[in-house]
Protein backbone atom coordinates (compact mmCIF):
# COMPACT_ATOMS: atom_id res chain seq x y z
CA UNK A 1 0.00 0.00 0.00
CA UNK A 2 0.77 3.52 -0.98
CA UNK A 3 2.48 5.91 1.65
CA UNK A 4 -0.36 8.84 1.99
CA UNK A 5 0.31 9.82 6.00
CA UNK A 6 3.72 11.33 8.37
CA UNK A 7 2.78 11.34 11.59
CA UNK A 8 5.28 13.19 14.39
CA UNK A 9 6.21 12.99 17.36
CA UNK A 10 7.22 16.72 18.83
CA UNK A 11 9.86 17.05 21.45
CA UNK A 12 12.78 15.43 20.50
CA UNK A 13 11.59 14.63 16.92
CA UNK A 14 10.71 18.30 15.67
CA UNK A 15 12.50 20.33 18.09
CA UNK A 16 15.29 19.50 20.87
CA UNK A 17 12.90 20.64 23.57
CA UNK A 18 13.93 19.11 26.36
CA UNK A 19 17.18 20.08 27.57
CA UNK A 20 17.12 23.67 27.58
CA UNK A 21 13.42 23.95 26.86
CA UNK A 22 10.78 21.86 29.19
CA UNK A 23 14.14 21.40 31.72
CA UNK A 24 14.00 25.22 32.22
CA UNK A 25 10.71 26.02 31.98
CA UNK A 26 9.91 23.60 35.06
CA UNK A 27 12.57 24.50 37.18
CA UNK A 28 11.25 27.72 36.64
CA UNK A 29 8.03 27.05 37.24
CA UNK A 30 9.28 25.56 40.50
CA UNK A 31 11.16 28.53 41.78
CA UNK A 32 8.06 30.63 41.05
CA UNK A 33 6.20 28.29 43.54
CA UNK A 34 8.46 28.63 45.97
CA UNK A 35 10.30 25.24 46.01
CA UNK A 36 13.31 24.42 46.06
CA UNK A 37 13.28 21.80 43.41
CA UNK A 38 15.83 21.74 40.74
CA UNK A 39 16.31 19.16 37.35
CA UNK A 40 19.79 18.83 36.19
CA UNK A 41 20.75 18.00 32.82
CA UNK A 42 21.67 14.35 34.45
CA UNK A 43 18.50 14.08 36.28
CA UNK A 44 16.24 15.04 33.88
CA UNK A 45 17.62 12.23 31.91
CA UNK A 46 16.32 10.14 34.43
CA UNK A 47 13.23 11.77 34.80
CA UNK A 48 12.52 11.28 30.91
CA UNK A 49 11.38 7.90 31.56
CA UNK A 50 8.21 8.96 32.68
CA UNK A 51 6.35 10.88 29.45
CA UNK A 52 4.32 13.29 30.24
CA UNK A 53 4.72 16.34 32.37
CA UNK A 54 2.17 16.40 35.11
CA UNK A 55 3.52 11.97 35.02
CA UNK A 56 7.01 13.08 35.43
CA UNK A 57 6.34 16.05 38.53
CA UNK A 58 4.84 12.80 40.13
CA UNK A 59 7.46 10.14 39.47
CA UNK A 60 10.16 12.78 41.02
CA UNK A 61 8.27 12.94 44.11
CA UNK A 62 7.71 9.43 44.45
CA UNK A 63 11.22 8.50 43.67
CA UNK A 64 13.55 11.14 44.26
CA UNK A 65 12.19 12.99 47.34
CA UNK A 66 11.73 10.39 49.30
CA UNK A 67 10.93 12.42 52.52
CA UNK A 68 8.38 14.72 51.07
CA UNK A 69 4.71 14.78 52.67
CA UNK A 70 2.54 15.26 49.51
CA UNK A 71 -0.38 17.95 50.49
CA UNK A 72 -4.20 16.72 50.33
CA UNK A 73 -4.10 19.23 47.31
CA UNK A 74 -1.33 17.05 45.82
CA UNK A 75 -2.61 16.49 42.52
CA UNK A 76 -4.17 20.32 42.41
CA UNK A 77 -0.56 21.30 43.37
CA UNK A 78 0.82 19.26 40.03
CA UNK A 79 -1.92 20.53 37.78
CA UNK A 80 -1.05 24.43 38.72
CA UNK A 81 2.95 24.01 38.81
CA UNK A 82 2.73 22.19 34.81
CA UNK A 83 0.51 25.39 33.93
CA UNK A 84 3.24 27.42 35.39
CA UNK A 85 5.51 25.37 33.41
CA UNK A 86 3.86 25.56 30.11
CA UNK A 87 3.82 29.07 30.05
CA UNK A 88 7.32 29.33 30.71
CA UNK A 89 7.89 27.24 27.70
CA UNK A 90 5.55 29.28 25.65
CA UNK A 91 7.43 32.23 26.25
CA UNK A 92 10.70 30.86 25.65
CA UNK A 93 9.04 29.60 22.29
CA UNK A 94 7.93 32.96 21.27
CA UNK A 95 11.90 34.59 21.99
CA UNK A 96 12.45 31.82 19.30
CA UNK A 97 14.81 30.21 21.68
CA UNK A 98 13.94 26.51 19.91
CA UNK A 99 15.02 25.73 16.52
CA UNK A 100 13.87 23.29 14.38
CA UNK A 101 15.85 20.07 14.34
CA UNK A 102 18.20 19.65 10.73
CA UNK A 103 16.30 18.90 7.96
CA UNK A 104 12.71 18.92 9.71
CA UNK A 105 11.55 22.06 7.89
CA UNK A 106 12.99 21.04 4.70
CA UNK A 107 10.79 17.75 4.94
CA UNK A 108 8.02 18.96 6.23
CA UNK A 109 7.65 21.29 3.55
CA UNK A 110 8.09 19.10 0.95
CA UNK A 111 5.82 16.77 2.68
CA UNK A 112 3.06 19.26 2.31
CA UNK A 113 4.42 19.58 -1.42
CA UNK A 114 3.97 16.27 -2.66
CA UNK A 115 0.50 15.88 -1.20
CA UNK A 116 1.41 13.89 2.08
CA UNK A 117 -1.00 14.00 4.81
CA UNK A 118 0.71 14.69 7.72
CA UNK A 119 -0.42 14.36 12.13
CA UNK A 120 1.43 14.99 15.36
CA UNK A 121 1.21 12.28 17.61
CA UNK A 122 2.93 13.93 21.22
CA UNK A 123 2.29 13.16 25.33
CA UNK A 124 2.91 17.40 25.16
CA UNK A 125 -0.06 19.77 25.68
CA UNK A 126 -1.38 21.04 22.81
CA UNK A 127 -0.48 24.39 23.79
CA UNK A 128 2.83 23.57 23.87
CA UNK A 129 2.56 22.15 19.94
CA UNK A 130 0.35 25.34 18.82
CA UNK A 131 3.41 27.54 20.18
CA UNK A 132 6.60 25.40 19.06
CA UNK A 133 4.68 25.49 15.54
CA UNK A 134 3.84 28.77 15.07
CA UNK A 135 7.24 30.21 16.82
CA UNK A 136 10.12 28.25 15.48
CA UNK A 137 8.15 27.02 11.88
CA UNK A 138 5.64 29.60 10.11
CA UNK A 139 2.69 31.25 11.48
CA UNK A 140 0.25 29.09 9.94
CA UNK A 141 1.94 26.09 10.91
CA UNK A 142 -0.73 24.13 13.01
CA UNK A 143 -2.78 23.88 9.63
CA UNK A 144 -0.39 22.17 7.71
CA UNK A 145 -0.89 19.15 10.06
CA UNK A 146 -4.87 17.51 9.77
CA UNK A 147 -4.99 15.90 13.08
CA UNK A 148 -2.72 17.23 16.20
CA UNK A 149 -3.30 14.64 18.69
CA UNK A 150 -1.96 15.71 22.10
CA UNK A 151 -1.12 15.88 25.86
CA UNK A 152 -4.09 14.09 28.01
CA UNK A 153 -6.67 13.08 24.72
CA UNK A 154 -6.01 9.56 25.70
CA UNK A 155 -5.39 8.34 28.95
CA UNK A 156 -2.97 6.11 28.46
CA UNK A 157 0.63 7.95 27.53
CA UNK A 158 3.34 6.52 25.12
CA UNK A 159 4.81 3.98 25.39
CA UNK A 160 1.36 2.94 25.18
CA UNK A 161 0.02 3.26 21.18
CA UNK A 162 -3.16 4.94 22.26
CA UNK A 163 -2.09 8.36 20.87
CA UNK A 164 -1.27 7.36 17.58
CA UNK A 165 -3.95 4.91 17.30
CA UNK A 166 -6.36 8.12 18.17
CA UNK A 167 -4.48 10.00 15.45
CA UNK A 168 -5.10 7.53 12.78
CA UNK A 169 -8.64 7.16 13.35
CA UNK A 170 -9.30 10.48 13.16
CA UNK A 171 -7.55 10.36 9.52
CA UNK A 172 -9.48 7.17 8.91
CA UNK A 173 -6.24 5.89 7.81
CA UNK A 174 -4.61 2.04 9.01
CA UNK A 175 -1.12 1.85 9.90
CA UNK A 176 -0.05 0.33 6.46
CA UNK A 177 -1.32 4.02 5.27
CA UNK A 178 1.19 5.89 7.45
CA UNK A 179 4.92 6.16 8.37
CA UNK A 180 6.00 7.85 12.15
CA UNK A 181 8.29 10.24 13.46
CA UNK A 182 9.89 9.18 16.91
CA UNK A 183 13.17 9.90 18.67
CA UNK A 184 12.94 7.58 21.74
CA UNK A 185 12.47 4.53 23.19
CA UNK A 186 8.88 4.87 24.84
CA UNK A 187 8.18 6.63 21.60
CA UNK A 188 9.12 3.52 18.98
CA UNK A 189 7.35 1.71 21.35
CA UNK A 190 4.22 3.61 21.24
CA UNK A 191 4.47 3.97 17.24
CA UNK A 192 5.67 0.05 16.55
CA UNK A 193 2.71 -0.78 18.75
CA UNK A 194 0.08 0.80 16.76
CA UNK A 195 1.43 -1.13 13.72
CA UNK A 196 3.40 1.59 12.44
CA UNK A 197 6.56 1.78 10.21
CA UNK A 198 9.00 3.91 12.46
CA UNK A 199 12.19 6.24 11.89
CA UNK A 200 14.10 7.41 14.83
CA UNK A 201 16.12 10.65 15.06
CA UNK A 202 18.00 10.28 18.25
CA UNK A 203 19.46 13.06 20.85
CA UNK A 204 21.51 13.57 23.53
CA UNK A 205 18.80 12.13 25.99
CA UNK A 206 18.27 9.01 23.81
CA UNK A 207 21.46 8.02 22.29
CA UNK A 208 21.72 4.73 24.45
CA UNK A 209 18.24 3.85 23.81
CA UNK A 210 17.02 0.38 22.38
CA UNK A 211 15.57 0.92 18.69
CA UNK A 212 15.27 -2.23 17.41
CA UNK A 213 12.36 -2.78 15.10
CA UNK A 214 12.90 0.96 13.44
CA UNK A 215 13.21 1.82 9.82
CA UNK A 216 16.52 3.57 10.11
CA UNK A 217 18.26 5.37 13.24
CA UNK A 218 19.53 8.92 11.94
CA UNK A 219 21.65 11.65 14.05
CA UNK A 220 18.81 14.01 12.73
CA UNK A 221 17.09 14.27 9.37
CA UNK A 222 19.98 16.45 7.53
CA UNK A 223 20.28 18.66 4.88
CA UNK A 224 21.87 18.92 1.26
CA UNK A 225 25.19 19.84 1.90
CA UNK A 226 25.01 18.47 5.53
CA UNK A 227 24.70 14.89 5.82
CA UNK A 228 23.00 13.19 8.68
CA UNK A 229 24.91 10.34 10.73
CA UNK A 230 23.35 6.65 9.96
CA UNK A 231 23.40 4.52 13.04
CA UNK A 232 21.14 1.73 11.26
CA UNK A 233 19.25 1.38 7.75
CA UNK A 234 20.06 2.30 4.76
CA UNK A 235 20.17 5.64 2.98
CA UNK A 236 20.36 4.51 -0.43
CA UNK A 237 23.13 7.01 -1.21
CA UNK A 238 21.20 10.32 0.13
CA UNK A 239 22.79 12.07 2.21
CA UNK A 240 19.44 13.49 3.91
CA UNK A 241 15.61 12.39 4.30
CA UNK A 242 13.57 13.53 1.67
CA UNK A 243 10.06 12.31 0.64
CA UNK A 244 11.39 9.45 -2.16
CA UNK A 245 13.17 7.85 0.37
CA UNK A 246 10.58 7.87 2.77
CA UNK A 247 8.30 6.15 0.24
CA UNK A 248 10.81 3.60 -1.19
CA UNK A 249 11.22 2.55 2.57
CA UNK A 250 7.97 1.96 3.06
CA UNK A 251 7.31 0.28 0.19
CA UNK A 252 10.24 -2.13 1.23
CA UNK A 253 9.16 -2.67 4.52
């Protein structure tokens, strides 16, 4: 079956967002609450384990602060610090202080170009998405993608497939239609469980992780003139991702 869908994961995939994005914008969040809380670049490598943001405030607690008495408001108190958070992040979006990753504009437009259908897939808010899009791609960008399926629209989180499994029903499409975006473990998981064809763009955060079952494993998705790093698959000559490829390895797989 023909290729006719790109569906995307966002932080990581689109953007490196976590580091010095979502890392910052909750520790910030946290000061401006009055704790005394603070994710380093090593911790919050740990703390990625957990996707999604209110899931990861919680996992901390349980695991890393051992001798903190969670309030009755507990869950209240989560809810209004990951607000906090996420407009933080929204206003670090709109000092377009997050790039695109290589190559991910390039595709996407071209994408759009040869008549692709293209979703976002994410354990993010949709806020967050809405203000990556429009800040560090094109004003308009939000409507280039038909279905933006995000933060809490399914209960279960990746690596459960639930979220791409909601995307693809909305698109009335099967997973033989589609090809996904991911750049992490939990996130192949989620996408290989819903029956989808996978390729990974790692980071920093995910170098070590375990993507077997994915198309191809790429440093990024490069550019003519800079070539991406292959880690697994192959690129048949290219240098960079481009929509032929993509459909040559689906068709193959």
């Amino acid at each position: 079956m023909a290729l006719q869908a790109l569906i995307f994961d966002v932080d990581g995939t689109l953007a490196d967002t976590e580091r010095d994005g979502h890392r910052v914008a909750f520790n910030l969040a946290f000061r401006e609450s009055g704790l005394d809380w603070d994710w380093d670049v090593e911790l919050y490598g740990k703390l990625l384990t957990v996707t999604g943001g209110k899931e990861r405030i919680r996992y901390y607690v349980e695991y890393f602060l051992k001798d903190y008495v969670m309030p009755a408001n507990f869950d209240d108190m989560v809810a209004s610090l990951h607000k906090t958070k996420t407009r933080h992040y929204t206003e670090m979006l709109s000092g377009g202080l997050i790039p695109m990753r290589p190559g991910v504009r390039r595709l996407l437009e071209e994408a759009r170009q040869s008549g692709l259908r293209m979703a976002i897939a994410t354990t993010t808010t949709p806020d967050n998405v809405t203000a990556l899009l429009k800040y560090s791609l094109a004003e308009d960008a939000a409507d280039w993608f038909e279905v933006i399926a995000a933060g809490d629209i399914v209960p279960a989180k990746k690596p459960a497939p639930d979220i791409y499994l909601w995307a693809m029903k909305k698109m009335n499409l099967d997973p033989a239609d589609c090809l996904a975006f991911e750049d992490s473990e939990n996130g192949l998981k989620s996408s290989l469980g819903a029956g989808l064809k996978t390729l990974v763009t790692i980071n920093d955060y995910t170098a070590d992780h375990d993507f077997e079952g994915a198309l191809a494993v790429l440093s990024d998705l490069g550019e003519p003139g800079n070539a991406c790093q292959v880690f697994s698959g192959d690129m048949r000559g290219r240098g960079y991702v481009d929509v032929p490829l993509l459909r040559q390895w689906h068709e193959k797989a």
